[in-house]
C-alpha atoms as a PDB file:
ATOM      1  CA  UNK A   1     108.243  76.086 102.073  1.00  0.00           C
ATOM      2  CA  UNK A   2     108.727  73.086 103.150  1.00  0.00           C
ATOM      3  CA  UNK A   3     111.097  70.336 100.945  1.00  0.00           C
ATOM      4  CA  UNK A   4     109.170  66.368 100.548  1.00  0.00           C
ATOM      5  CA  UNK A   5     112.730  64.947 100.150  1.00  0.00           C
ATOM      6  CA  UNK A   6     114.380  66.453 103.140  1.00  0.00           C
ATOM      7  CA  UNK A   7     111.163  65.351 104.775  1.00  0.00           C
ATOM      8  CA  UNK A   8     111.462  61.747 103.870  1.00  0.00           C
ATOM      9  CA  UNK A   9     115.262  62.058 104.744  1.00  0.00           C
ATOM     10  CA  UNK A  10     114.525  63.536 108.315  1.00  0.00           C
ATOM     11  CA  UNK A  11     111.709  60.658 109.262  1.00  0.00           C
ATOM     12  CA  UNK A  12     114.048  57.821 107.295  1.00  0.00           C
ATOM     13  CA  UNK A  13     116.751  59.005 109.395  1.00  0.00           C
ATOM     14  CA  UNK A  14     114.964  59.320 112.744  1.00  0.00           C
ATOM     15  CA  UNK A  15     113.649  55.695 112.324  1.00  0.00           C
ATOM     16  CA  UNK A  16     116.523  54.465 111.691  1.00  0.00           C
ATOM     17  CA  UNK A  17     118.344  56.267 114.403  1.00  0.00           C
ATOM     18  CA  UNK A  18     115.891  54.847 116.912  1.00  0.00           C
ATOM     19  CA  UNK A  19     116.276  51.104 115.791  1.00  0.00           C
ATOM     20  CA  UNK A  20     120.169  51.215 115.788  1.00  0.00           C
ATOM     21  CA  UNK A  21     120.243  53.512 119.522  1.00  0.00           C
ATOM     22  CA  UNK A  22     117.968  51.665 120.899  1.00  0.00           C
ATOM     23  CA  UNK A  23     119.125  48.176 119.694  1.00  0.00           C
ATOM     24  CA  UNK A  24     123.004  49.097 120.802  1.00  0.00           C
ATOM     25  CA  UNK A  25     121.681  50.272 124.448  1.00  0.00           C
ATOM     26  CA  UNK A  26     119.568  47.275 125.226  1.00  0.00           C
ATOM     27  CA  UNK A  27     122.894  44.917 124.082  1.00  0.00           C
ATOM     28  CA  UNK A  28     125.004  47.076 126.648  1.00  0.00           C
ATOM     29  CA  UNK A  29     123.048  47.837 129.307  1.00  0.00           C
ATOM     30  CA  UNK A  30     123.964  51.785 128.571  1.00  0.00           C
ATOM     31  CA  UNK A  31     123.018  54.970 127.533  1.00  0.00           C
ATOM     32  CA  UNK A  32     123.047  56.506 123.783  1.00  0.00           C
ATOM     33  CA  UNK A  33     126.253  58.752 125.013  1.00  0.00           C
ATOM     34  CA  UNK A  34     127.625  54.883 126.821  1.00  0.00           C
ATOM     35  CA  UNK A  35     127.202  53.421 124.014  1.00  0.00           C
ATOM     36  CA  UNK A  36     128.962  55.895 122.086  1.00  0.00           C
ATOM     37  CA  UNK A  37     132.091  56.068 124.570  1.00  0.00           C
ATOM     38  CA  UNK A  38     132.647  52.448 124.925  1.00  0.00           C
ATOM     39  CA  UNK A  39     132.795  52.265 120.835  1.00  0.00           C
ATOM     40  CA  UNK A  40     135.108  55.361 120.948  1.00  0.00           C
ATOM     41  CA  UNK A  41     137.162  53.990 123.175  1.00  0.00           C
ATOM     42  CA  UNK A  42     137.943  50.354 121.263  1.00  0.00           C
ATOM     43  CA  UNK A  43     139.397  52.772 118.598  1.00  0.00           C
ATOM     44  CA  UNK A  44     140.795  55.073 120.756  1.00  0.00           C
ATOM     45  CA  UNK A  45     141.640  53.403 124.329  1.00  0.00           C
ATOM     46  CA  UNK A  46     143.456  56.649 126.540  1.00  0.00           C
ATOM     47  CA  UNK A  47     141.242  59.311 126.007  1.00  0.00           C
ATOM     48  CA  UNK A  48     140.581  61.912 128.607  1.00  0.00           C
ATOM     49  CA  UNK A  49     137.263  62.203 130.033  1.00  0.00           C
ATOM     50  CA  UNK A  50     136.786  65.547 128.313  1.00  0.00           C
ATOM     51  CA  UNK A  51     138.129  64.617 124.969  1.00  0.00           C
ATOM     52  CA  UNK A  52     135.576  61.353 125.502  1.00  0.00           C
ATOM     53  CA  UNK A  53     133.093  63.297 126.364  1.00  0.00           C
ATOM     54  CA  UNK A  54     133.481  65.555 123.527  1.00  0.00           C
ATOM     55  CA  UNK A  55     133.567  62.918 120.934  1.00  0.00           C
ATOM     56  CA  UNK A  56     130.106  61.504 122.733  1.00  0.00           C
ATOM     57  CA  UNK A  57     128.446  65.104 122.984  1.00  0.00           C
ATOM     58  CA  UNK A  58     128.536  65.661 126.393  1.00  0.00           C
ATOM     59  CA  UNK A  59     130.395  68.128 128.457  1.00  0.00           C
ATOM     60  CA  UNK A  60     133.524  67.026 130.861  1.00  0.00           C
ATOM     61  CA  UNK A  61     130.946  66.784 133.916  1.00  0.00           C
ATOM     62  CA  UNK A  62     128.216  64.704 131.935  1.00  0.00           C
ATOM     63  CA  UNK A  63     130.957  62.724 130.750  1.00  0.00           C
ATOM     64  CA  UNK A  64     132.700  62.353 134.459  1.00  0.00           C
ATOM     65  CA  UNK A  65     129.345  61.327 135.472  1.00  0.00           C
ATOM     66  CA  UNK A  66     128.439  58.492 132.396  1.00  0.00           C
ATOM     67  CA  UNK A  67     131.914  57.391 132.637  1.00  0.00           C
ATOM     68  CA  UNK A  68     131.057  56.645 136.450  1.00  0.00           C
ATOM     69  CA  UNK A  69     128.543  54.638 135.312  1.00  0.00           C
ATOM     70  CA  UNK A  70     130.970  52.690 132.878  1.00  0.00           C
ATOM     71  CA  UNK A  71     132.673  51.901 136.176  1.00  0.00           C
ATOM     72  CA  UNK A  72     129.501  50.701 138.187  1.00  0.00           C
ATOM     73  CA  UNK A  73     128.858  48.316 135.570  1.00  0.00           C
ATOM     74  CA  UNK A  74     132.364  46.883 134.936  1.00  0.00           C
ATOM     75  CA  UNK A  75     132.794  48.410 131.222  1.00  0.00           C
ATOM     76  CA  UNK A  76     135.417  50.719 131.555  1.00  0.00           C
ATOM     77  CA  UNK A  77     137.661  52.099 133.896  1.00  0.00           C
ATOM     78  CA  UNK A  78     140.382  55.312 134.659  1.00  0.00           C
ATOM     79  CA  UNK A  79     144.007  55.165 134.695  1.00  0.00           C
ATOM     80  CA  UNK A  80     146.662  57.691 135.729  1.00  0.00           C
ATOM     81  CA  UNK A  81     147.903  59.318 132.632  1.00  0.00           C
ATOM     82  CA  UNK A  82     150.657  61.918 132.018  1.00  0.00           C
ATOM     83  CA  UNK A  83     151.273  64.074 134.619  1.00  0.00           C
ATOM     84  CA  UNK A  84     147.678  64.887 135.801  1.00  0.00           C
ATOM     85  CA  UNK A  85     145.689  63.804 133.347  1.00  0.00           C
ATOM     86  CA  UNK A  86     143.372  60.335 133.579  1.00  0.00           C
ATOM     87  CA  UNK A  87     143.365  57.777 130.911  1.00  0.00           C
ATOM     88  CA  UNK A  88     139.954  55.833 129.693  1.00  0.00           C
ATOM     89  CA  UNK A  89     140.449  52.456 128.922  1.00  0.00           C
ATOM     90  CA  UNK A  90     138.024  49.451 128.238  1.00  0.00           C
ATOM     91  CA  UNK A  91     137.901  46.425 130.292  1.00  0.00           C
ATOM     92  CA  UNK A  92     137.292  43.421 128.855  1.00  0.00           C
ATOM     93  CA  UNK A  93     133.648  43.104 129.376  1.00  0.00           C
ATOM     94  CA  UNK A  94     133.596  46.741 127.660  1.00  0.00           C
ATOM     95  CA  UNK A  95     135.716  45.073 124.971  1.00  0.00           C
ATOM     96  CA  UNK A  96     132.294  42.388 124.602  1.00  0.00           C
ATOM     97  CA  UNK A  97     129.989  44.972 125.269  1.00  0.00           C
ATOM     98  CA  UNK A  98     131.042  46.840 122.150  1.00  0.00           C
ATOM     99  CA  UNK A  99     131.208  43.725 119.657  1.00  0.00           C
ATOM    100  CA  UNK A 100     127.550  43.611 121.620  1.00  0.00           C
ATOM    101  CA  UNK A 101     126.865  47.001 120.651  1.00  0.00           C
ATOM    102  CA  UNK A 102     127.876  46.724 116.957  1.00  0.00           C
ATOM    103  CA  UNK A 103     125.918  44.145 116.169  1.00  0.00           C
ATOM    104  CA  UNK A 104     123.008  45.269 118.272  1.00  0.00           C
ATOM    105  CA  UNK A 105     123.249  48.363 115.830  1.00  0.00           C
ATOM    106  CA  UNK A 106     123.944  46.805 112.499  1.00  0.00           C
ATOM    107  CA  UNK A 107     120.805  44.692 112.661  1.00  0.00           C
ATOM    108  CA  UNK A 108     118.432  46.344 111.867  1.00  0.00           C
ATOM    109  CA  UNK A 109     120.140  48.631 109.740  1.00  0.00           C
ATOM    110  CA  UNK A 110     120.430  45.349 107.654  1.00  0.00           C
ATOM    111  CA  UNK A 111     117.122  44.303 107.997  1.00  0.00           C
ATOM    112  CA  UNK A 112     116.159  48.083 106.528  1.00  0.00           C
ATOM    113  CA  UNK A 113     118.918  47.868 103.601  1.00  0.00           C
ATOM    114  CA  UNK A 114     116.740  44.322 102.867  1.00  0.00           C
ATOM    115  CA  UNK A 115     113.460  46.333 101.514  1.00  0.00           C
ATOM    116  CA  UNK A 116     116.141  47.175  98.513  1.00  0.00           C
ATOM    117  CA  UNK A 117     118.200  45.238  96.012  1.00  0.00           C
ATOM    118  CA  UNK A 118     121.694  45.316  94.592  1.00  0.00           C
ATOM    119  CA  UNK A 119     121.390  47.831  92.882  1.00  0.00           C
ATOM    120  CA  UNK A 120     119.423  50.192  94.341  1.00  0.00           C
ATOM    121  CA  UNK A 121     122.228  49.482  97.892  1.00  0.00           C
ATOM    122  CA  UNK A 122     125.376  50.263  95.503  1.00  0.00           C
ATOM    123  CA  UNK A 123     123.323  53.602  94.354  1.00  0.00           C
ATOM    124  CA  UNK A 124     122.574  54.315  98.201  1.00  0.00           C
ATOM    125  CA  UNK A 125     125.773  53.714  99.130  1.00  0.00           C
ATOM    126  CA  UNK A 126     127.635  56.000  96.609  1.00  0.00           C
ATOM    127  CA  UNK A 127     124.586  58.982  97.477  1.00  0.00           C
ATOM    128  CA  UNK A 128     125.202  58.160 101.564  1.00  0.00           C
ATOM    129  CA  UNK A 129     128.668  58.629 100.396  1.00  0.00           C
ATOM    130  CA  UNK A 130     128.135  62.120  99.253  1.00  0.00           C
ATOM    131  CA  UNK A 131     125.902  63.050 101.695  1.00  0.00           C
ATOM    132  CA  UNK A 132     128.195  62.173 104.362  1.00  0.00           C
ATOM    133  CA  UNK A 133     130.800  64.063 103.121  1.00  0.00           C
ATOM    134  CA  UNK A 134     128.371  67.092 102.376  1.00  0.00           C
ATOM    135  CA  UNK A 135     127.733  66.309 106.393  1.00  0.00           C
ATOM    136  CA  UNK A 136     131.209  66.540 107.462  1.00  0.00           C
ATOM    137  CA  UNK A 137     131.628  69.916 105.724  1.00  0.00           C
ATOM    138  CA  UNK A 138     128.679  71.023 108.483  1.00  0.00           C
ATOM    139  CA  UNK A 139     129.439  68.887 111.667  1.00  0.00           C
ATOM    140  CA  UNK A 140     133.926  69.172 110.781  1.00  0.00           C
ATOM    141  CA  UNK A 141     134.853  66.444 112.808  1.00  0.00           C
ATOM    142  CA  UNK A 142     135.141  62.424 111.705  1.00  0.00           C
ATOM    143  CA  UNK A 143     135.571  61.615 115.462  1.00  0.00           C
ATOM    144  CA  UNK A 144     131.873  62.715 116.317  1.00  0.00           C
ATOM    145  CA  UNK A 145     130.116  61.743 113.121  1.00  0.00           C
ATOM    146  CA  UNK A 146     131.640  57.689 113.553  1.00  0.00           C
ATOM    147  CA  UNK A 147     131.233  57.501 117.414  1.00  0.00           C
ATOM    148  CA  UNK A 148     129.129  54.483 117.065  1.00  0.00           C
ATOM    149  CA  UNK A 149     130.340  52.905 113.584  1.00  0.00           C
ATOM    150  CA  UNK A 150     132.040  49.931 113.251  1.00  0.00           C
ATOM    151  CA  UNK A 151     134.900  51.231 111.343  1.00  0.00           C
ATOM    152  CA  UNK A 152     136.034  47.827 110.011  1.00  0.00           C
ATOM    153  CA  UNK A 153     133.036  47.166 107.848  1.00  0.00           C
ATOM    154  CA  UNK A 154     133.171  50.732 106.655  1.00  0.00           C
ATOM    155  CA  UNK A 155     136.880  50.598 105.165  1.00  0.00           C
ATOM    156  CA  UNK A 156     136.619  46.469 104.085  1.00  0.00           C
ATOM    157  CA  UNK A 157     136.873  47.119 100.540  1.00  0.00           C
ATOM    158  CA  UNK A 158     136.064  50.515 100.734  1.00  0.00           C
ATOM    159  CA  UNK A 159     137.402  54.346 101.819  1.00  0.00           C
ATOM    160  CA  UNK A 160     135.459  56.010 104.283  1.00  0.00           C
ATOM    161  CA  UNK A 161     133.784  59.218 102.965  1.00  0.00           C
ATOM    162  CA  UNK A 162     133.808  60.971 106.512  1.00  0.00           C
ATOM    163  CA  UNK A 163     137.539  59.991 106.894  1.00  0.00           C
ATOM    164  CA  UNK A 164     138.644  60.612 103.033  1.00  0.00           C
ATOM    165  CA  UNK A 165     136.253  64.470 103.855  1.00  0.00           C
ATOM    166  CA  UNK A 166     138.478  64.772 106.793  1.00  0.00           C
ATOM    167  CA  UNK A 167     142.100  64.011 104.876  1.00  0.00           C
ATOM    168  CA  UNK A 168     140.829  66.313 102.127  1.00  0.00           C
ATOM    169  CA  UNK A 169     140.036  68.697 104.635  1.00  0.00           C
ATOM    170  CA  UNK A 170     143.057  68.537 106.447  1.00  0.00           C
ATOM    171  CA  UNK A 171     145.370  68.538 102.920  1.00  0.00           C
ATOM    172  CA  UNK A 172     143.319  71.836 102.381  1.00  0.00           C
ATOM    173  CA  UNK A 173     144.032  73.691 105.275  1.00  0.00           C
ATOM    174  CA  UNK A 174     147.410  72.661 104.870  1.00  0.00           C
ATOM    175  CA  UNK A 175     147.272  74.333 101.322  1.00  0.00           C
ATOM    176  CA  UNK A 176     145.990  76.890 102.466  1.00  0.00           C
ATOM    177  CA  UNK A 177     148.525  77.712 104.943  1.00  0.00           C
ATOM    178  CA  UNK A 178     151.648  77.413 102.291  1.00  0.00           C
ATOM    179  CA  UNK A 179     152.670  80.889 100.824  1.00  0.00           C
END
């Protein structure tokens, strides 16, 4: 049987999906998984390649190989790290390239948010809300589920519901592990 909502929900969220991907890869010049490192990496600058590629969805060779192409095009670069390990860092045409990806990716989610008024946004948000945190209860990890938000916009105001699912989460397991 097949549900009308979750229908609506899977072709609202692949349209959507395409117009903020493909608006944040034209502005950088980079892949979906690019894209999604070199916003990772303004919030977290030092990752490993694996834990990068990880966060991004790609193994540690994928990610060896994108992050090569992060190189080519001047947008990030490798460091030494402790002991053996290699650092990620932005340079600073990565640094533009992300406020370039950002907005590339929050305009037309703006322009779709238009088709609704006040109202009906503040009831969206709070249900987004709640379905986000429903969301992190599947995918467990705030890390993968925000590599390409712009986390400043989210918390102006406001507590993220992936990161507040991930503290409750955490306090839980934490709980749980008290006698």
């Amino acid at each position: 049987m097949h549900n009308r909502l979750a229908n609506l929900l899977g072709a609202a969220s692949l349209a959507v999906t395409d117009l903020a991907v493909g608006g944040a890869t034209r502005a950088a010049g980079v892949s979906a998984s690019g894209a999604g490192a070199l916003v990772v990496l303004a919030h977290a600058p030092g990752l490993g390649v694996t834990e990068l590629g990880r966060r991004v969805g790609l193994t540690q060779s994928a990610a060896a190989r994108m992050l090569d192409g992060l190189e080519a095009a001047g947008l990030a670069r490798r460091a030494p790290g402790p002991g053996r390990g290699v650092q990620v860092r932005l340079t600073p045409a990565g640094e533009e390239a992300v406020d370039a990806v950002l907005t590339a990716r929050g305009a037309p989610l703006a322009t779709a948010l238009a088709a609704l008024d006040a109202d009906e946004r503040d009831r969206l948000a709070a249900l987004l809300g709640k379905l986000l945190t429903g969301l992190y209860a599947e995918i467990g990890d705030a890390e993968v589920m925000c590599r390409l938000c712009d986390r400043e916009c989210c918390t102006d105001g406001a507590v993220c519901p992936v990161g507040q699912a991930e503290r409750d989460a955490a306090g839980g397991e934490k709980a749980a592990a008290t006698p």
